[in-house]
PDB file of N, CA and C in Angstrom:
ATOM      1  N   UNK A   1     149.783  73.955 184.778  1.00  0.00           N
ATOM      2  CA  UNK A   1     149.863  74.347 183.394  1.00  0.00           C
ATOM      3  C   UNK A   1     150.158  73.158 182.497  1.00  0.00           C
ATOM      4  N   UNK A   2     151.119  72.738 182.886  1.00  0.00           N
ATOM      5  CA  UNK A   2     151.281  71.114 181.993  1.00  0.00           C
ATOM      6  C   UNK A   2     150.202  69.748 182.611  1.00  0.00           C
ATOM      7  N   UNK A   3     150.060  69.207 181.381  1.00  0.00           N
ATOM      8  CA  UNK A   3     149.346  68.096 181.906  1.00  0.00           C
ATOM      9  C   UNK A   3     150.489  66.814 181.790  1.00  0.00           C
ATOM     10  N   UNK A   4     149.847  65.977 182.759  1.00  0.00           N
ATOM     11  CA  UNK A   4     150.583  64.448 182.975  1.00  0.00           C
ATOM     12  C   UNK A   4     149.856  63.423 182.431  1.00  0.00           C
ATOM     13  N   UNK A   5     149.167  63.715 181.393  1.00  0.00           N
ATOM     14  CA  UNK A   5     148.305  62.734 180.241  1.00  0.00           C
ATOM     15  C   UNK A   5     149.306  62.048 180.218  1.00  0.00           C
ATOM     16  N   UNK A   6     149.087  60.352 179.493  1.00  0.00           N
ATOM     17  CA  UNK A   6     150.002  59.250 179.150  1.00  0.00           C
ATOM     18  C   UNK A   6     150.645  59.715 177.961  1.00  0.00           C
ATOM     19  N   UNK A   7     149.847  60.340 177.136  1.00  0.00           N
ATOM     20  CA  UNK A   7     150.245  60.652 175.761  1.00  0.00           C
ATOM     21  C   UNK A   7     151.089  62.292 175.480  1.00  0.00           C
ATOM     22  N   UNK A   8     151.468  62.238 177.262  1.00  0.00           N
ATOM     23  CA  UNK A   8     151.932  63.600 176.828  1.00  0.00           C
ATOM     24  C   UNK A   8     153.932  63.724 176.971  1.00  0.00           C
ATOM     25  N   UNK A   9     154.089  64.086 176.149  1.00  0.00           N
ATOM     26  CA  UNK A   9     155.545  63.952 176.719  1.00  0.00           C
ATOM     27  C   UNK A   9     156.281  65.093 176.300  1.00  0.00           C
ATOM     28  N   UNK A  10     157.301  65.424 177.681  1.00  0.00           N
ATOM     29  CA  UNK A  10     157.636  66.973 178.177  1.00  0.00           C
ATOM     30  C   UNK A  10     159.097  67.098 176.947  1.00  0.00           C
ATOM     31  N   UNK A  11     159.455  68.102 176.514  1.00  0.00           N
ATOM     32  CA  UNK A  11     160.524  68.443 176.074  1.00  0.00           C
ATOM     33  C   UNK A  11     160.989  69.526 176.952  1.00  0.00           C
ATOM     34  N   UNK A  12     162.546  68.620 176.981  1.00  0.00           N
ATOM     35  CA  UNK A  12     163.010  69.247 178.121  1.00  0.00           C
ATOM     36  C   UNK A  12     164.248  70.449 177.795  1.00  0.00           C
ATOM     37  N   UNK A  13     164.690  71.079 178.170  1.00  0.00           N
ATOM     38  CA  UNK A  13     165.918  71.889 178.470  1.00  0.00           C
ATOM     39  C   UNK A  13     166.527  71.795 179.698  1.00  0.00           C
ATOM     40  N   UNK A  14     167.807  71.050 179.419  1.00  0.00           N
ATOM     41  CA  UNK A  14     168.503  70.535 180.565  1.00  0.00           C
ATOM     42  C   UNK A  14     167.292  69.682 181.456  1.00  0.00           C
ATOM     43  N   UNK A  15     167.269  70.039 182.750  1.00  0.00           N
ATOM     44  CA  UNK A  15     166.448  69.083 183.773  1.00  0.00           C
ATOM     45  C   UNK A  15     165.183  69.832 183.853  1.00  0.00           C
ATOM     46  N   UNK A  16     164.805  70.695 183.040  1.00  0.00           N
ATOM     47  CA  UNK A  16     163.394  71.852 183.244  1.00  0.00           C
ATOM     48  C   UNK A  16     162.428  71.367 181.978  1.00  0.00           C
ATOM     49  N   UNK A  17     161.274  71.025 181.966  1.00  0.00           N
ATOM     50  CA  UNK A  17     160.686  71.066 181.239  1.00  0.00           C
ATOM     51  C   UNK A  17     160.053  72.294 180.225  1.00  0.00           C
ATOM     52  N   UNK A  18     160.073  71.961 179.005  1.00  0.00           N
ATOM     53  CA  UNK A  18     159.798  73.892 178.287  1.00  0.00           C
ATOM     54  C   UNK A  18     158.508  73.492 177.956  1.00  0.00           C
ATOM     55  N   UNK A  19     157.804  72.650 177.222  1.00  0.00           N
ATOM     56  CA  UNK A  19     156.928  71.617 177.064  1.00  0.00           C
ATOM     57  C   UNK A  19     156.346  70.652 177.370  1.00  0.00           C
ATOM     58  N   UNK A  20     154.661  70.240 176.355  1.00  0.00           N
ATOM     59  CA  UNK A  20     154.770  69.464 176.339  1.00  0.00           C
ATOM     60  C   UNK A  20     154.199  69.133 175.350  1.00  0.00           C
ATOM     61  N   UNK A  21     153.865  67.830 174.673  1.00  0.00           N
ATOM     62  CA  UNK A  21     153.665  67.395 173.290  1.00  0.00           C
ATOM     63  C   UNK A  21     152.884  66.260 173.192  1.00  0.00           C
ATOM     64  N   UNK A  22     151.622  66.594 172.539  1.00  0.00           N
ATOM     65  CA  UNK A  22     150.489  64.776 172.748  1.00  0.00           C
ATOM     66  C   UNK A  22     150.293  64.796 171.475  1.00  0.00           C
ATOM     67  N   UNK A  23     150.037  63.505 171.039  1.00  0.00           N
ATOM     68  CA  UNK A  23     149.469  63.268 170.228  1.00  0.00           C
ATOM     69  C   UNK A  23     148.692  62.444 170.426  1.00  0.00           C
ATOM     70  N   UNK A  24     146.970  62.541 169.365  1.00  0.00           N
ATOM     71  CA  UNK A  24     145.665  61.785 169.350  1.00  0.00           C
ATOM     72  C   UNK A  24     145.896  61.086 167.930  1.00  0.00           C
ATOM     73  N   UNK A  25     144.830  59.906 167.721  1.00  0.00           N
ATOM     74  CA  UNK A  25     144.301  59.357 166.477  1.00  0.00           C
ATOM     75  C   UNK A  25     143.156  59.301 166.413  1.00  0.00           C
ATOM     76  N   UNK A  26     142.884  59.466 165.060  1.00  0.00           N
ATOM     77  CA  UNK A  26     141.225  59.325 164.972  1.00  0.00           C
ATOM     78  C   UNK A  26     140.974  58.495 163.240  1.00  0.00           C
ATOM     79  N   UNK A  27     139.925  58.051 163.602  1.00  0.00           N
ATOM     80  CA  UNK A  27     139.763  57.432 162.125  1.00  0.00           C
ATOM     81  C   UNK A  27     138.767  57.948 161.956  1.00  0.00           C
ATOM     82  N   UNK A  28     139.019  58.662 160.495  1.00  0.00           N
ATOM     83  CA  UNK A  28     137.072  59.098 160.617  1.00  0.00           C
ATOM     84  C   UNK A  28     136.982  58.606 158.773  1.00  0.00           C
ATOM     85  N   UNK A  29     135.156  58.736 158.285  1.00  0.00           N
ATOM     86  CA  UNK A  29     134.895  58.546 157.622  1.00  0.00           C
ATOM     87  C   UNK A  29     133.827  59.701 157.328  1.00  0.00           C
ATOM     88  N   UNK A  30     133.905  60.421 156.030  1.00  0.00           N
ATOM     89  CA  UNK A  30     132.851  61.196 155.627  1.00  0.00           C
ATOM     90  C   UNK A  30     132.556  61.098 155.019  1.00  0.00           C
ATOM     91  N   UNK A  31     131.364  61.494 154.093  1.00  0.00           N
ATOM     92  CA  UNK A  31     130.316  61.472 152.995  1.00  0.00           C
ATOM     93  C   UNK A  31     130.240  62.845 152.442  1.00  0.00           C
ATOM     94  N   UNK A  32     129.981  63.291 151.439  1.00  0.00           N
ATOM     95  CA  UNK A  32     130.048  64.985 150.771  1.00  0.00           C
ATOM     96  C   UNK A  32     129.135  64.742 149.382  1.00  0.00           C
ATOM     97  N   UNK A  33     128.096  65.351 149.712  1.00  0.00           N
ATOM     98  CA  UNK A  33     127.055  65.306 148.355  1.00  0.00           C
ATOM     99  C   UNK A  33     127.324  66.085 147.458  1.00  0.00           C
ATOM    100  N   UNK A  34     127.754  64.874 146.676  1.00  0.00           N
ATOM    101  CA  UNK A  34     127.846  65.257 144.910  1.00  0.00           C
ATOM    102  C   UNK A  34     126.912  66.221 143.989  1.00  0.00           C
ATOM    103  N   UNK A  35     125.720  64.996 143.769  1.00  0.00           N
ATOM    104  CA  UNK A  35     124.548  65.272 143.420  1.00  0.00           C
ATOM    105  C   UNK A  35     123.405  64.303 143.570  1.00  0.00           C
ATOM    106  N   UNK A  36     122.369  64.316 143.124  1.00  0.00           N
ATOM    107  CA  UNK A  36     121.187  63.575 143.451  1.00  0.00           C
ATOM    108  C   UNK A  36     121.152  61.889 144.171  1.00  0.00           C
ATOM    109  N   UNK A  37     122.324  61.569 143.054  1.00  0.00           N
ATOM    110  CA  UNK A  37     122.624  60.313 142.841  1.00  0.00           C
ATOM    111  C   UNK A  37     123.907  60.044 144.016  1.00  0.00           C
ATOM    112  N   UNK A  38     124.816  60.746 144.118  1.00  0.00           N
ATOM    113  CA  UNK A  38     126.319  59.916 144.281  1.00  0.00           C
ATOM    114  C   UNK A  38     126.500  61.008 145.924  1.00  0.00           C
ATOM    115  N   UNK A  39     127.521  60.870 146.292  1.00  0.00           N
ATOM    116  CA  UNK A  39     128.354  61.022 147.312  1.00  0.00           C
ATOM    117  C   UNK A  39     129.913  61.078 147.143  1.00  0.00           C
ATOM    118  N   UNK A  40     130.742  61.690 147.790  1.00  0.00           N
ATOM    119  CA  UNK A  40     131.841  61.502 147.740  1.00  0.00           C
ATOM    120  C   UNK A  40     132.496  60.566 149.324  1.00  0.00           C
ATOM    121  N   UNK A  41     132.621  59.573 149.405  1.00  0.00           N
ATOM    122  CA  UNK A  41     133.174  59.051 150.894  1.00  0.00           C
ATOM    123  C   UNK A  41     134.313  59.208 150.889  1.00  0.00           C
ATOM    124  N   UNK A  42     134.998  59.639 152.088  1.00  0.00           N
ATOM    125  CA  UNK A  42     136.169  60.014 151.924  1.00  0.00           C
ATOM    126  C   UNK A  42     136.526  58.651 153.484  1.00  0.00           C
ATOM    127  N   UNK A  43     137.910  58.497 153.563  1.00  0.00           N
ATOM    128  CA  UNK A  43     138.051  57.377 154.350  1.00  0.00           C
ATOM    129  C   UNK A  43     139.389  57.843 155.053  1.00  0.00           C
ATOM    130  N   UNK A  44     139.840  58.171 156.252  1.00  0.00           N
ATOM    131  CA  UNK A  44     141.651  58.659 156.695  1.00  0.00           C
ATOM    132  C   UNK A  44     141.623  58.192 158.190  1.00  0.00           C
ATOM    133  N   UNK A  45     143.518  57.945 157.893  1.00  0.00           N
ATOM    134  CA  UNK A  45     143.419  58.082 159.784  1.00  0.00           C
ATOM    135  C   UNK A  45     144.360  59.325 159.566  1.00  0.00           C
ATOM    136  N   UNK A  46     143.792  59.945 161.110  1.00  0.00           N
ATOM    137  CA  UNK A  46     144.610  61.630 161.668  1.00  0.00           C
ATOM    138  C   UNK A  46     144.991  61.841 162.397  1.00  0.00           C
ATOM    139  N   UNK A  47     146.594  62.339 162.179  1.00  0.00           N
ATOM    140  CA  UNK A  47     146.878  62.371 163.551  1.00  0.00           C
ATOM    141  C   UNK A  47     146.975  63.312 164.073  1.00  0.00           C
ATOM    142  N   UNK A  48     147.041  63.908 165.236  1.00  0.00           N
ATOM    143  CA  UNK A  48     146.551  65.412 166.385  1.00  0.00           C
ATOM    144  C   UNK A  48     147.961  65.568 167.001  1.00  0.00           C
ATOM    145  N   UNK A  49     148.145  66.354 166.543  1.00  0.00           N
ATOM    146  CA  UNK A  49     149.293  66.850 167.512  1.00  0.00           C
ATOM    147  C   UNK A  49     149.359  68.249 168.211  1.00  0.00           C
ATOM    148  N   UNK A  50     149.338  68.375 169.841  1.00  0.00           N
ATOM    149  CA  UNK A  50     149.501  69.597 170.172  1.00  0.00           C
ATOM    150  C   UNK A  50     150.501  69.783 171.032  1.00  0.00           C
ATOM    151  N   UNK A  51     151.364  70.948 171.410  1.00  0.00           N
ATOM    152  CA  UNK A  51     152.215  71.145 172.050  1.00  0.00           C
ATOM    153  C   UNK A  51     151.902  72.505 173.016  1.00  0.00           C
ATOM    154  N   UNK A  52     151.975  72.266 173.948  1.00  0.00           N
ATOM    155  CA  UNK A  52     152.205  73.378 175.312  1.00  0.00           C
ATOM    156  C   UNK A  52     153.034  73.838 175.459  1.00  0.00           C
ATOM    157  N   UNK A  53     153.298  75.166 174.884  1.00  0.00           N
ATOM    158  CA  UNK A  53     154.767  75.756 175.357  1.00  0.00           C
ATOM    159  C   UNK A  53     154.567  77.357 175.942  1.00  0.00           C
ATOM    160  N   UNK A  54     155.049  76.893 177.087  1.00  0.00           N
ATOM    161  CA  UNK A  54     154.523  77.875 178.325  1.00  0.00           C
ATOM    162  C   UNK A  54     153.061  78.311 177.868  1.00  0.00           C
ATOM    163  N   UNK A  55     152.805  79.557 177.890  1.00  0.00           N
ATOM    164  CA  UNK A  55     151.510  79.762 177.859  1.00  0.00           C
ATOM    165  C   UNK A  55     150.745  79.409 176.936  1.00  0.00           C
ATOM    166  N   UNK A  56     151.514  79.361 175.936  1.00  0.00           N
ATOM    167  CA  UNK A  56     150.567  78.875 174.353  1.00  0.00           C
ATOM    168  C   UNK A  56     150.407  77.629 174.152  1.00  0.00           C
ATOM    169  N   UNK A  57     149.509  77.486 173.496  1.00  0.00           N
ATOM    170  CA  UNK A  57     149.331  75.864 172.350  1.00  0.00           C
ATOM    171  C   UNK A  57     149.475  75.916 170.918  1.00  0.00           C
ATOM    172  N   UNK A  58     149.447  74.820 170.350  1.00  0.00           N
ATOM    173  CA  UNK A  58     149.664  74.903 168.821  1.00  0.00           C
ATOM    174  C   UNK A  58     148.859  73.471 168.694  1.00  0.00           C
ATOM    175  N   UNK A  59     148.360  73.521 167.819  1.00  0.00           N
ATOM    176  CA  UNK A  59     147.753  72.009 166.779  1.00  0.00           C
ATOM    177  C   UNK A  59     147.899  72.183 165.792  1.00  0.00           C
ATOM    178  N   UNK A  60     148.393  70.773 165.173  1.00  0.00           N
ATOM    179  CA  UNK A  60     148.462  70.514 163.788  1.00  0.00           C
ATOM    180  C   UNK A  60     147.581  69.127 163.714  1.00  0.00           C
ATOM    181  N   UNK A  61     146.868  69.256 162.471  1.00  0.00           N
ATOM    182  CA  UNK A  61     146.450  68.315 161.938  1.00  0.00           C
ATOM    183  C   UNK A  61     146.959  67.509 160.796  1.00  0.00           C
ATOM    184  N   UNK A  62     147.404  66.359 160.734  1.00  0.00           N
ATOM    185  CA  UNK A  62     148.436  65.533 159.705  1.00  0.00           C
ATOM    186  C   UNK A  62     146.815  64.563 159.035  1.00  0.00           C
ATOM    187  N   UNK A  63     147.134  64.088 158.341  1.00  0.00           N
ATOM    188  CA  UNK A  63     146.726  63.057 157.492  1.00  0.00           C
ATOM    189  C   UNK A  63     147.696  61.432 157.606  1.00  0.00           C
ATOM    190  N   UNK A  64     147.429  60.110 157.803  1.00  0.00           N
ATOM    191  CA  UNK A  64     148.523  59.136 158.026  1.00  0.00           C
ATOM    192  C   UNK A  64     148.460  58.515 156.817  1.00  0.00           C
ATOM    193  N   UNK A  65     146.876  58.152 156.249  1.00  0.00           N
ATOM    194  CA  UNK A  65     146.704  57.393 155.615  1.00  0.00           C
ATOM    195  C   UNK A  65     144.803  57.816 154.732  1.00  0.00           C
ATOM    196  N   UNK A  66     144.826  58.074 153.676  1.00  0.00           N
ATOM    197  CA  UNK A  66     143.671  58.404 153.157  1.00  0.00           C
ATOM    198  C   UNK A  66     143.075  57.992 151.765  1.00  0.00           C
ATOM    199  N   UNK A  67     142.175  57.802 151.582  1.00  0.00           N
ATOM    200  CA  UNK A  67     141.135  57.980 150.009  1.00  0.00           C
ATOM    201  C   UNK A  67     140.301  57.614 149.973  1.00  0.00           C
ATOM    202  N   UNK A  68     139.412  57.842 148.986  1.00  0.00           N
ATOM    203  CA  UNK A  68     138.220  58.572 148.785  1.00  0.00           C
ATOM    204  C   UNK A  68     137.416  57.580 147.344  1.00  0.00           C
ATOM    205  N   UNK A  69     136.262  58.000 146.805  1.00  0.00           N
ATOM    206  CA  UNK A  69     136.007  56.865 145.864  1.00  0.00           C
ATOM    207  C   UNK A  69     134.349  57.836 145.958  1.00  0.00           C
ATOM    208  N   UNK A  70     133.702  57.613 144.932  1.00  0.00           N
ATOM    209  CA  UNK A  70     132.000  57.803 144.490  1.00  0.00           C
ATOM    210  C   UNK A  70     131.230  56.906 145.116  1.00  0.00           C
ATOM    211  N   UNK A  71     130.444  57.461 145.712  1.00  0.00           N
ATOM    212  CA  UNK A  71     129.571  56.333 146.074  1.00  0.00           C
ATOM    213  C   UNK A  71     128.004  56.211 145.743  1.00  0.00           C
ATOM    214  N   UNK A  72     126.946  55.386 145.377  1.00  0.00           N
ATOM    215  CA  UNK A  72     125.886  55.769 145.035  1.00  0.00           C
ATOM    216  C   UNK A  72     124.698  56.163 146.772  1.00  0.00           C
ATOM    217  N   UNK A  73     124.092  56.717 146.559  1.00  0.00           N
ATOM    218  CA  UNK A  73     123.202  57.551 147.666  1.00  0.00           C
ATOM    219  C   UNK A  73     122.402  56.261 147.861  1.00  0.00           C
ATOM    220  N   UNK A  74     121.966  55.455 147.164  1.00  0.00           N
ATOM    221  CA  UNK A  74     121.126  54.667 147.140  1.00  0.00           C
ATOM    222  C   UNK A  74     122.146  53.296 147.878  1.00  0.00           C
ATOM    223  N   UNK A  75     122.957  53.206 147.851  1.00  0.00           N
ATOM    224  CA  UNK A  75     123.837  51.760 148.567  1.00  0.00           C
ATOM    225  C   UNK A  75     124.410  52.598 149.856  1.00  0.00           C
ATOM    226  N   UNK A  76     123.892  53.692 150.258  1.00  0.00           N
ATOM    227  CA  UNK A  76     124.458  53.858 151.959  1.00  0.00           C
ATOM    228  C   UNK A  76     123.272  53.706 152.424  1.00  0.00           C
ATOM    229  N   UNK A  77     123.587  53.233 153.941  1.00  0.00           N
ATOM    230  CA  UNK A  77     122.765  53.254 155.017  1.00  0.00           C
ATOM    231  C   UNK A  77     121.461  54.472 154.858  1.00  0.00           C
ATOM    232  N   UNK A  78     120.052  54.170 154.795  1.00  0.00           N
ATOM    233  CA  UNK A  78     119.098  55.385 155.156  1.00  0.00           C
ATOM    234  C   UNK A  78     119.186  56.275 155.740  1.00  0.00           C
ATOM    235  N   UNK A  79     119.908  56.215 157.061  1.00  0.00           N
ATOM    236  CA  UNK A  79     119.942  57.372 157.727  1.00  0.00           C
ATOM    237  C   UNK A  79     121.250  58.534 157.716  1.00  0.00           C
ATOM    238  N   UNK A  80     122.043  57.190 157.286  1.00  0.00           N
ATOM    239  CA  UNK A  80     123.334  58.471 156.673  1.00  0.00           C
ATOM    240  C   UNK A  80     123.305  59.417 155.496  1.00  0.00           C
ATOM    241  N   UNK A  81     122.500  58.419 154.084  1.00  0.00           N
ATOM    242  CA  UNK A  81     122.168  59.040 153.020  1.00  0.00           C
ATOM    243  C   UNK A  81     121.336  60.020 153.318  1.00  0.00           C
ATOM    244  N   UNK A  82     119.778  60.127 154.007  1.00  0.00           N
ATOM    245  CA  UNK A  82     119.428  61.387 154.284  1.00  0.00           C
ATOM    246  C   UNK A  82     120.114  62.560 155.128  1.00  0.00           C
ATOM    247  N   UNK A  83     121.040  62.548 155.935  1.00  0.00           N
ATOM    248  CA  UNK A  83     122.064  63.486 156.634  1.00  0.00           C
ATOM    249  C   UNK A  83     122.986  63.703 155.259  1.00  0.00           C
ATOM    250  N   UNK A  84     123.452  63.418 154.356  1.00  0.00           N
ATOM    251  CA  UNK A  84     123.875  63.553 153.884  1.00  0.00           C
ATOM    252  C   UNK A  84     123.221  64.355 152.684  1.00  0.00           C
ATOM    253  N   UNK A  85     121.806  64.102 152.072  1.00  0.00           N
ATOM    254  CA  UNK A  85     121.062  65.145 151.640  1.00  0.00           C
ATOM    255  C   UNK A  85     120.625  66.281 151.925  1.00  0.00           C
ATOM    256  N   UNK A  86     120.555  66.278 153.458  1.00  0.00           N
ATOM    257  CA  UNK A  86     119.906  67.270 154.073  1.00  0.00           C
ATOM    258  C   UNK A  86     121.133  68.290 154.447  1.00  0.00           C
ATOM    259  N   UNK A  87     122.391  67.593 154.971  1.00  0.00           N
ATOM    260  CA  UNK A  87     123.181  68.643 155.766  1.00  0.00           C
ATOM    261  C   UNK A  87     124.718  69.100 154.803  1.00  0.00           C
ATOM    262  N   UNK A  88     124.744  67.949 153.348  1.00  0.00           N
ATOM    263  CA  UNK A  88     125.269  68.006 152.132  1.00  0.00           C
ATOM    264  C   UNK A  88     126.822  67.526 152.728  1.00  0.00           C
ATOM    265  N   UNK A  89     127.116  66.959 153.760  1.00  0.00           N
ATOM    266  CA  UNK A  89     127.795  66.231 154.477  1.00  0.00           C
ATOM    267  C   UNK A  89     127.301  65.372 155.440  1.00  0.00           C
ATOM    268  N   UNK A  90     128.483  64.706 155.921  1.00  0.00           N
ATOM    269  CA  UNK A  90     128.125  63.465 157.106  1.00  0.00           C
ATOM    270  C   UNK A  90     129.379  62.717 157.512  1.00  0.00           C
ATOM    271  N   UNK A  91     130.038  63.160 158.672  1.00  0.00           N
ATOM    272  CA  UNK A  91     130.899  62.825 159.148  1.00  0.00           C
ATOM    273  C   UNK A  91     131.281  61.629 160.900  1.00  0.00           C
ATOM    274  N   UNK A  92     131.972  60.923 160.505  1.00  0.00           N
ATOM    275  CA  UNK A  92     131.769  60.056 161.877  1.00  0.00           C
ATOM    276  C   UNK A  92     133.102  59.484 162.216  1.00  0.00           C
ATOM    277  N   UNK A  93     133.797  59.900 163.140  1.00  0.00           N
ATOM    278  CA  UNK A  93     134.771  59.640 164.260  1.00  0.00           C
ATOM    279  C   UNK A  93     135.144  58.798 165.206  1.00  0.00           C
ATOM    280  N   UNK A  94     136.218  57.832 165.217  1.00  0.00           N
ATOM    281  CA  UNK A  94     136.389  57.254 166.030  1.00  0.00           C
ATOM    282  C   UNK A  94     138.054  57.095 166.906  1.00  0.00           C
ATOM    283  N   UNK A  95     138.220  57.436 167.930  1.00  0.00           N
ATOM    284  CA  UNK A  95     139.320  57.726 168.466  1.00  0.00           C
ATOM    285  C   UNK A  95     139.906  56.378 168.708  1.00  0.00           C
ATOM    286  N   UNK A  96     141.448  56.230 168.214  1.00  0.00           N
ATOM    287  CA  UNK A  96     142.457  55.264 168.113  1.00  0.00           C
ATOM    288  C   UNK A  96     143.489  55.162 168.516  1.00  0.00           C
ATOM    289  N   UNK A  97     144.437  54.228 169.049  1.00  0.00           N
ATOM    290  CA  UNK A  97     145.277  54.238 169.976  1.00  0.00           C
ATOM    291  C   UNK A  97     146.241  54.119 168.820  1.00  0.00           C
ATOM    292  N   UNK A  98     147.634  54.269 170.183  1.00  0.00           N
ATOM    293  CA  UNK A  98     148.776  54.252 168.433  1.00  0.00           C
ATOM    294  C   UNK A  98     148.852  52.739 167.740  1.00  0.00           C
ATOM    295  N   UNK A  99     149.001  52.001 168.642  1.00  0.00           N
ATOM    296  CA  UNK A  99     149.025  50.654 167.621  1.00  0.00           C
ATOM    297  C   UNK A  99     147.610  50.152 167.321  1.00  0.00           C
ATOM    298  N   UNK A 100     146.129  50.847 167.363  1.00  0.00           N
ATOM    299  CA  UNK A 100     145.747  50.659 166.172  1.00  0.00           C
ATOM    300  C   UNK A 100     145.781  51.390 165.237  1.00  0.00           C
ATOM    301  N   UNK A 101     146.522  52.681 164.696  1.00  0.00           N
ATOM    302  CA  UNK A 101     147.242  53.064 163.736  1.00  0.00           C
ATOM    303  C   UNK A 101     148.141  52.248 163.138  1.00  0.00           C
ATOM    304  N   UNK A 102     148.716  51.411 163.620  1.00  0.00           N
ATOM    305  CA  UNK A 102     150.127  50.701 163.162  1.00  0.00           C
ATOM    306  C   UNK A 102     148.777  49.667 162.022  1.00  0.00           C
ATOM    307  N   UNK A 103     148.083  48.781 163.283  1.00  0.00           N
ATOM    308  CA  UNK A 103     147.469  47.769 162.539  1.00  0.00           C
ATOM    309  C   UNK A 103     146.657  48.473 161.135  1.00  0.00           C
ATOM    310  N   UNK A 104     145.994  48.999 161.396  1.00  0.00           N
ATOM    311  CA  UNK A 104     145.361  50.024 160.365  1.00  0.00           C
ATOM    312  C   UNK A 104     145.655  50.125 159.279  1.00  0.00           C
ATOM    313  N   UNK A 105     147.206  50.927 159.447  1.00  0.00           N
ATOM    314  CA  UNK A 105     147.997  51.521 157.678  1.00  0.00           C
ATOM    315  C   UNK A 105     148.113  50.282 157.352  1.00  0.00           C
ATOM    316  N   UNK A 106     147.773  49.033 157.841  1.00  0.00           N
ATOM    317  CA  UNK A 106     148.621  47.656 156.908  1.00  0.00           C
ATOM    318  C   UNK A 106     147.230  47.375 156.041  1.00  0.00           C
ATOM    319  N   UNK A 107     146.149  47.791 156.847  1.00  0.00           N
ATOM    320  CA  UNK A 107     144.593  46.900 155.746  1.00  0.00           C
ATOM    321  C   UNK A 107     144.706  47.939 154.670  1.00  0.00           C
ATOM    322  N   UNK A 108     144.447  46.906 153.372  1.00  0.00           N
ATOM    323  CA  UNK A 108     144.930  47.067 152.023  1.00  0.00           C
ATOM    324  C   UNK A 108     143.620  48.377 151.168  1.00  0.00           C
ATOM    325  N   UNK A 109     142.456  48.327 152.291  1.00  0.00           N
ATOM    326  CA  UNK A 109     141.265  48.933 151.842  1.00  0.00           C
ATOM    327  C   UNK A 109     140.455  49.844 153.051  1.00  0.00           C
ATOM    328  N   UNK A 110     140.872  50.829 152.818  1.00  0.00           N
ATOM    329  CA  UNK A 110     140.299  51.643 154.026  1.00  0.00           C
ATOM    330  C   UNK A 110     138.611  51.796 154.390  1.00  0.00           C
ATOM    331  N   UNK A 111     138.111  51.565 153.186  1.00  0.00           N
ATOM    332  CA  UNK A 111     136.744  51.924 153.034  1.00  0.00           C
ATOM    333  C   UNK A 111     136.193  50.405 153.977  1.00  0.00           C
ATOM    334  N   UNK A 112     136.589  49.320 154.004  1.00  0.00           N
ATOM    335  CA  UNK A 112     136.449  48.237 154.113  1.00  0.00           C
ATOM    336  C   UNK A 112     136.839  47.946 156.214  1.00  0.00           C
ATOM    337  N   UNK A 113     136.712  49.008 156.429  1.00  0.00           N
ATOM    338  CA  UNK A 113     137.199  49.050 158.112  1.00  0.00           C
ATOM    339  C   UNK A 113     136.049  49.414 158.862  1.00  0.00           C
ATOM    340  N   UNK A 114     135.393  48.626 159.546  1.00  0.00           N
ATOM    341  CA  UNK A 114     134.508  49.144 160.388  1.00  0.00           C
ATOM    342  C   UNK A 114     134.490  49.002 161.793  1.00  0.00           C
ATOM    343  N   UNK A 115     133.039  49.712 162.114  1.00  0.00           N
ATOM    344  CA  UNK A 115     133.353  49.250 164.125  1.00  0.00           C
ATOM    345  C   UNK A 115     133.723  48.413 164.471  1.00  0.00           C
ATOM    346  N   UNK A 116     133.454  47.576 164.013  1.00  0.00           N
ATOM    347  CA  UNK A 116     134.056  46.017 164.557  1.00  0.00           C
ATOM    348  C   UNK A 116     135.386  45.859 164.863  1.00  0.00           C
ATOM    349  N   UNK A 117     135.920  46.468 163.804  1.00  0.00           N
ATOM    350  CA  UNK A 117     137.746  46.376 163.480  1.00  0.00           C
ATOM    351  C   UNK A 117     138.134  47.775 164.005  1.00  0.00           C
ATOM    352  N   UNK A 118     137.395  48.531 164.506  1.00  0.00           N
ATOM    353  CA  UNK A 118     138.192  49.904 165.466  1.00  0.00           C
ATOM    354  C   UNK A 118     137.990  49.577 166.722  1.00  0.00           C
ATOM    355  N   UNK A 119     136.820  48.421 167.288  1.00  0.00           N
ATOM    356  CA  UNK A 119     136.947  48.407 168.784  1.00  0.00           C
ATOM    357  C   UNK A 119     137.595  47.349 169.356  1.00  0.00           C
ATOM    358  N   UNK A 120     138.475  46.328 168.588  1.00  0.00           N
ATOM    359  CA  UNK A 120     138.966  44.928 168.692  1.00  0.00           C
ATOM    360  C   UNK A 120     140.106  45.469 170.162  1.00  0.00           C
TER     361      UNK A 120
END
């Protein structure tokens, strides 16, 4: 019933475990069509938290660090701007360890973070 993930850690009562408790990161970046012209990009890191307690689970989703800005349709990538016309969103995910969260909240410009700087 419990898992022994790295990221998981038991809360205990006395010497018995009642729980357990992980948390994930993710950095993601989305796009949300405005209108013809613009986009909304939105830019966050998130953090996942779930807990096992006895039979149940729970998740919460937090926010660490976020914002957002207009963007023109015409200065994104082709293939994102059309997913983004077509599906009136466009979302993309990348899973992060805790200290690159730490490094992360310090860059001054979120929009300004890319693969490069999530797979270092």
């Amino acid at each position: 019933m419990f898992s022994t993930a790295r990221n998981h850690k038991p809360i205990m009562k006395g010497d018995q475990p009642m729980a357990f408790k992980s948390k994930n990161y993710i950095f993601r970046k989305s796009y949300h069509y405005l209108d013809h012209e613009t986009a909304l990009e939105l830019a966050c890191i998130i953090e996942y938290t779930s807990a096992e307690i006895k039979d149940r689970e729970s998740q919460s989703v937090d926010p660490l660090e976020y914002d957002s800005r207009e963007v023109s349709l015409f200065e994104l990538p082709k293939d994102v701007a059309k997913r983004v016309i077509s599906d009136k969103k466009f979302r993309v995910e990348f899973p992060i360890s805790c200290s690159k969260v730490k490094e992360l909240r310090n860059e001054s410009n979120l929009f300004d973070i890319g693969i490069e700087k999530l797979e270092e």
